[in-house]
C-alpha atoms as a PDB file:
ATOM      1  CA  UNK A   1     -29.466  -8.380-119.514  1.00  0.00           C
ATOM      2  CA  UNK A   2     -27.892  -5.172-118.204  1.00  0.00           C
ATOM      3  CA  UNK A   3     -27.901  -2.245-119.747  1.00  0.00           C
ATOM      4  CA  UNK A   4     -24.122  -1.234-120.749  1.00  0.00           C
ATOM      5  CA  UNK A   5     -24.431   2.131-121.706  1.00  0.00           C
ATOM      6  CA  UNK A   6     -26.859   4.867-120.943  1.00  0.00           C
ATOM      7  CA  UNK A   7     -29.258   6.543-123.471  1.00  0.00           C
ATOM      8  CA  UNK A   8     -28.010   9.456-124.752  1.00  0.00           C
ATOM      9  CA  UNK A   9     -24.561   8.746-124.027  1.00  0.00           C
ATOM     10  CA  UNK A  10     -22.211   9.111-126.981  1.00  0.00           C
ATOM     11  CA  UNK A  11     -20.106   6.066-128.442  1.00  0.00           C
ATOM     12  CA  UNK A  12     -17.509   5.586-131.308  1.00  0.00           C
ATOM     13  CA  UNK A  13     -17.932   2.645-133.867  1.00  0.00           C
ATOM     14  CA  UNK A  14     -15.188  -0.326-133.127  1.00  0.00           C
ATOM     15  CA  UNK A  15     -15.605  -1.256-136.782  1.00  0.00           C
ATOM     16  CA  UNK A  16     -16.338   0.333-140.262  1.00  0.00           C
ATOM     17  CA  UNK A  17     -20.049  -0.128-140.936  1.00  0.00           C
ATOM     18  CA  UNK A  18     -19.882   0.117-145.302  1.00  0.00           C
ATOM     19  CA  UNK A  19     -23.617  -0.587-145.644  1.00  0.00           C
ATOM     20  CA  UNK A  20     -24.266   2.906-144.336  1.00  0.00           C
ATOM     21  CA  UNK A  21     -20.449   4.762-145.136  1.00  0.00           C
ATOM     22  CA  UNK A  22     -19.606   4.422-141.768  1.00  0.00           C
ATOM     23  CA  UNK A  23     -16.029   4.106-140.656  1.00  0.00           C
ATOM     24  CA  UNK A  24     -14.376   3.148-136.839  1.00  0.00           C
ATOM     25  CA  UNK A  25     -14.308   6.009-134.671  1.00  0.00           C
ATOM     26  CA  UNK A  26     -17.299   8.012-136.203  1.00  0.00           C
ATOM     27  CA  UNK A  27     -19.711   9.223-133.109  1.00  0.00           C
ATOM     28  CA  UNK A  28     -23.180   8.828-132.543  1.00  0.00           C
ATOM     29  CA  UNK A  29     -25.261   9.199-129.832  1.00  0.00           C
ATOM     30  CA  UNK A  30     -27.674   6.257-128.357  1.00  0.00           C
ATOM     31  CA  UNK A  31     -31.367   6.667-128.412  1.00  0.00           C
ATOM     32  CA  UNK A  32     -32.462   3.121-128.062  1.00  0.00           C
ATOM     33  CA  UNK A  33     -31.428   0.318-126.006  1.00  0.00           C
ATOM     34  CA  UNK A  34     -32.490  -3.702-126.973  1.00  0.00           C
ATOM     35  CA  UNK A  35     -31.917  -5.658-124.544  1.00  0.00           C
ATOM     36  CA  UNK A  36     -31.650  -9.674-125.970  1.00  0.00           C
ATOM     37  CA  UNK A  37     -31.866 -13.013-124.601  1.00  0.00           C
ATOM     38  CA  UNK A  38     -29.107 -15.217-125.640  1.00  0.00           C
ATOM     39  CA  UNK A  39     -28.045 -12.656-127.751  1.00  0.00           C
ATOM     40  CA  UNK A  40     -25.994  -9.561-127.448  1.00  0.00           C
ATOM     41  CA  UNK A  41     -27.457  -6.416-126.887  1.00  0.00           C
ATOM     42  CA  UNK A  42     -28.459  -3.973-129.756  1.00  0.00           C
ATOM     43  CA  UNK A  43     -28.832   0.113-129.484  1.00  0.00           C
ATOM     44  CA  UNK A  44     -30.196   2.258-131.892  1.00  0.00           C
ATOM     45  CA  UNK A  45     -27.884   5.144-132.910  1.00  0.00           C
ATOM     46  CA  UNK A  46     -28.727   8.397-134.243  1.00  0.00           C
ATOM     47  CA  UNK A  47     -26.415  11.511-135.214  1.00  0.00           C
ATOM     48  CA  UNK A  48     -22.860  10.491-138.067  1.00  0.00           C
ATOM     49  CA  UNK A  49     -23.815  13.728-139.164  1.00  0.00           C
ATOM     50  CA  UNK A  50     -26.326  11.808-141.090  1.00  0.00           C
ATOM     51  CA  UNK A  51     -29.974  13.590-139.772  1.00  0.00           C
ATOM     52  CA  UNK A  52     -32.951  11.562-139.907  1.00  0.00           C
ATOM     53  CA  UNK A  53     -30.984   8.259-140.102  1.00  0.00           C
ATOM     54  CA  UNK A  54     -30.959   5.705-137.225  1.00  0.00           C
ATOM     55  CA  UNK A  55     -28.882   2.648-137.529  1.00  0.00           C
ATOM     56  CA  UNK A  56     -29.137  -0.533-135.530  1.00  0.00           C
ATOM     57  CA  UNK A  57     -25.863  -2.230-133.781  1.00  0.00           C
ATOM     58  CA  UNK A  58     -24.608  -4.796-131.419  1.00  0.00           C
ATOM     59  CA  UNK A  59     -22.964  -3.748-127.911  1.00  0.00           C
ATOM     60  CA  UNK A  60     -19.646  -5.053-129.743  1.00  0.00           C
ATOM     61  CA  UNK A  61     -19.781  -2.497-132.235  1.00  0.00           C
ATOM     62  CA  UNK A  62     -19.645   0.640-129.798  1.00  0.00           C
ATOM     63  CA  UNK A  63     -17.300   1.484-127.373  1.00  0.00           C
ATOM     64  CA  UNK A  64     -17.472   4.826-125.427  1.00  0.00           C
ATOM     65  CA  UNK A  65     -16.140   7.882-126.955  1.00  0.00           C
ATOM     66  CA  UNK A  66     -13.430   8.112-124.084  1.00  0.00           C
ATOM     67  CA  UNK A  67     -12.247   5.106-123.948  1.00  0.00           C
ATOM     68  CA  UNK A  68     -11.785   5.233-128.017  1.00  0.00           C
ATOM     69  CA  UNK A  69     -10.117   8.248-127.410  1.00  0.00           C
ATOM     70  CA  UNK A  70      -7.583   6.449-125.137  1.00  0.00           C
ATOM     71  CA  UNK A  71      -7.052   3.916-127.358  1.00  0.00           C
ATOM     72  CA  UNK A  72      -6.484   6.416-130.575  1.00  0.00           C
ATOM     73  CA  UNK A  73      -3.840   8.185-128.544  1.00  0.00           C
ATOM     74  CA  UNK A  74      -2.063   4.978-127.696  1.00  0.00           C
ATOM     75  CA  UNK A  75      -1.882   4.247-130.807  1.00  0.00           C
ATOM     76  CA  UNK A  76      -0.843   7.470-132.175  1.00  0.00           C
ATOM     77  CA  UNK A  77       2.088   6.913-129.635  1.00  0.00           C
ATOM     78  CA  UNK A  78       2.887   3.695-131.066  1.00  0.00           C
ATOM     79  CA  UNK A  79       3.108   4.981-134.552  1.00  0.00           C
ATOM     80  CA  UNK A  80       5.811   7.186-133.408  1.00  0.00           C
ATOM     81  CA  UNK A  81       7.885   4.687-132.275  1.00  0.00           C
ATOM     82  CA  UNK A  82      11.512   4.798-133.834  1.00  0.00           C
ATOM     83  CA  UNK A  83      12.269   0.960-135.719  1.00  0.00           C
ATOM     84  CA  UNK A  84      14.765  -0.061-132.916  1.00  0.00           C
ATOM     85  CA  UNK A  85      12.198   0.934-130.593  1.00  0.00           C
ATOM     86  CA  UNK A  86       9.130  -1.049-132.187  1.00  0.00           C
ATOM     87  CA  UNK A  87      11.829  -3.862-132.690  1.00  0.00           C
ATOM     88  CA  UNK A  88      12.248  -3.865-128.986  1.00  0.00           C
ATOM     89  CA  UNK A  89       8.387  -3.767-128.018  1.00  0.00           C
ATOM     90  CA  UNK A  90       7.733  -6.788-130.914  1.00  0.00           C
ATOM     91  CA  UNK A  91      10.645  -8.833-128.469  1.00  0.00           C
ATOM     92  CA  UNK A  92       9.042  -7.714-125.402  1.00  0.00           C
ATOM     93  CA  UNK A  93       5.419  -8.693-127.062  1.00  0.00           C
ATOM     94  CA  UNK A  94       6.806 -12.225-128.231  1.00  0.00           C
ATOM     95  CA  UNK A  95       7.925 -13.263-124.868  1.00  0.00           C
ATOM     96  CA  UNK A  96       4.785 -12.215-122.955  1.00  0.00           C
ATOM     97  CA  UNK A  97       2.693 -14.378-125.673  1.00  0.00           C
ATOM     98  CA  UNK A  98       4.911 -17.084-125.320  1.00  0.00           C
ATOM     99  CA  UNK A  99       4.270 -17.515-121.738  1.00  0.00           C
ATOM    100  CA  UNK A 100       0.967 -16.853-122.078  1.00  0.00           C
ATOM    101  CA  UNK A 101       0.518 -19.285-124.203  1.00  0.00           C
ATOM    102  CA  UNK A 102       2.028 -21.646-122.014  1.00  0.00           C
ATOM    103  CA  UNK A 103      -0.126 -20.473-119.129  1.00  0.00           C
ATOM    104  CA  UNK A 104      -3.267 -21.093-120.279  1.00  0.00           C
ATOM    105  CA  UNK A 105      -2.646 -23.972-123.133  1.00  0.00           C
ATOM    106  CA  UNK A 106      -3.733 -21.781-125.957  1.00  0.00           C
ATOM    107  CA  UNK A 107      -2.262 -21.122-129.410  1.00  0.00           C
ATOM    108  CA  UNK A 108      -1.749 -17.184-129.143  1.00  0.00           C
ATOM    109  CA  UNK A 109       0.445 -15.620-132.284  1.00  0.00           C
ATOM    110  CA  UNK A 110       1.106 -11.946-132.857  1.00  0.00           C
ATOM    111  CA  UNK A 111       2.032 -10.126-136.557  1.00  0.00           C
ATOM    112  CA  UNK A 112       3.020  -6.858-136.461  1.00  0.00           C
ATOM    113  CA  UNK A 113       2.983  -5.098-139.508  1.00  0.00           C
ATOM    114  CA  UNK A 114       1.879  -1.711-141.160  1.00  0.00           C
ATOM    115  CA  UNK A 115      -1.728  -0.854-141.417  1.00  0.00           C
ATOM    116  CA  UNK A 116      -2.020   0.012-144.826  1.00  0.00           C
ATOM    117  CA  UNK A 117      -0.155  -3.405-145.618  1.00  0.00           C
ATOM    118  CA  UNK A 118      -2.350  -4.996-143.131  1.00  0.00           C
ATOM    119  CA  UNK A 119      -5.511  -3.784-145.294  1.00  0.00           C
ATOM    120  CA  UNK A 120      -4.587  -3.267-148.501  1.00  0.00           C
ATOM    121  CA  UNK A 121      -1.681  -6.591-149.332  1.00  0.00           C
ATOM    122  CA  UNK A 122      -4.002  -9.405-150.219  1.00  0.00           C
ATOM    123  CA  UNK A 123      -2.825 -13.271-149.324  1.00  0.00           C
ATOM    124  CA  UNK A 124      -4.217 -16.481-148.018  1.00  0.00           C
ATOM    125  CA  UNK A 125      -2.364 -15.353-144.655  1.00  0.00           C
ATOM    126  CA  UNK A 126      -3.714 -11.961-144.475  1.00  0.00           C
ATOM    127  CA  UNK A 127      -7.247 -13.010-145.749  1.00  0.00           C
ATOM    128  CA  UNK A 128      -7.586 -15.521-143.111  1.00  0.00           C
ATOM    129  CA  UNK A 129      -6.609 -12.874-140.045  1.00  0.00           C
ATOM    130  CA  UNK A 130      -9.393 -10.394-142.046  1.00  0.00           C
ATOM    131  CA  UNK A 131     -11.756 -13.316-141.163  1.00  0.00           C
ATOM    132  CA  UNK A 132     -10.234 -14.974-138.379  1.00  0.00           C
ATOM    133  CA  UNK A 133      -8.390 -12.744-136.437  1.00  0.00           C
ATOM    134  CA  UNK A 134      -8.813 -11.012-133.397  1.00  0.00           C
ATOM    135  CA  UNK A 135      -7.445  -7.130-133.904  1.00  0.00           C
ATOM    136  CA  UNK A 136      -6.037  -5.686-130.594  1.00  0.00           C
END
């Protein structure tokens, strides 16, 4: 398989890791790269301001530190948002995914709601999207 990201580049975590007291978005630098057939890819990551500690993770669980960046700001953007305006983008959002859904013959749903009621409420709903869900 190819390699997706160079040794000694560094990457942000796209997911809390609690074995080790990791959380998404801490930064580590690769020193190890696994390549896997019929598998994913692993790397071995070194740095969390842990010394001495490597950890082992799939290409899933990394993303560049840039592009996380990126994503954190768009996101700080969208936290900003005044209610009428995040009732607006939730309209805009429900259309698209409509017609998507059409397009391709695929149940798509979106729930917007707060983080902290996103991971702290607890519900059949909720617990299913936890397991289920795909988080964008």
């Amino acid at each position: 398989m190819k390699q997706q990201y160079p040794l000694f580049s560094q990457v942000a975590l796209t997911e809390d890791l609690p074995k080790y007291h990791l959380k998404q978005g801490d930064i580590a630098t690769i020193v190890e790269y696994y390549p896997m057939d019929n598998q994913e890819d692993g790397y071995s990551l070194e740095g969390f301001d842990v010394p001495h500690i490597t950890i082992e993770v799939a290409a899933s669980q990394i993303i560049p530190v840039s592009q996380y960046s990126r994503e954190e700001a768009i996101l700080d953007k969208l936290r900003q948002l005044s209610q009428t305006r995040q009732r607006q983008l939730e309209e805009y959002t429900g259309q698209f995914i409509a017609d998507l859904s059409l397009q391709n013959n695929e149940v798509i749903n979106c729930i917007f709601m707060e983080e902290n009621r996103f991971l702290h409420r607890q519900g059949p709903l909720l617990r299913n999207i936890r397991k289920e869900g795909i988080l964008l």
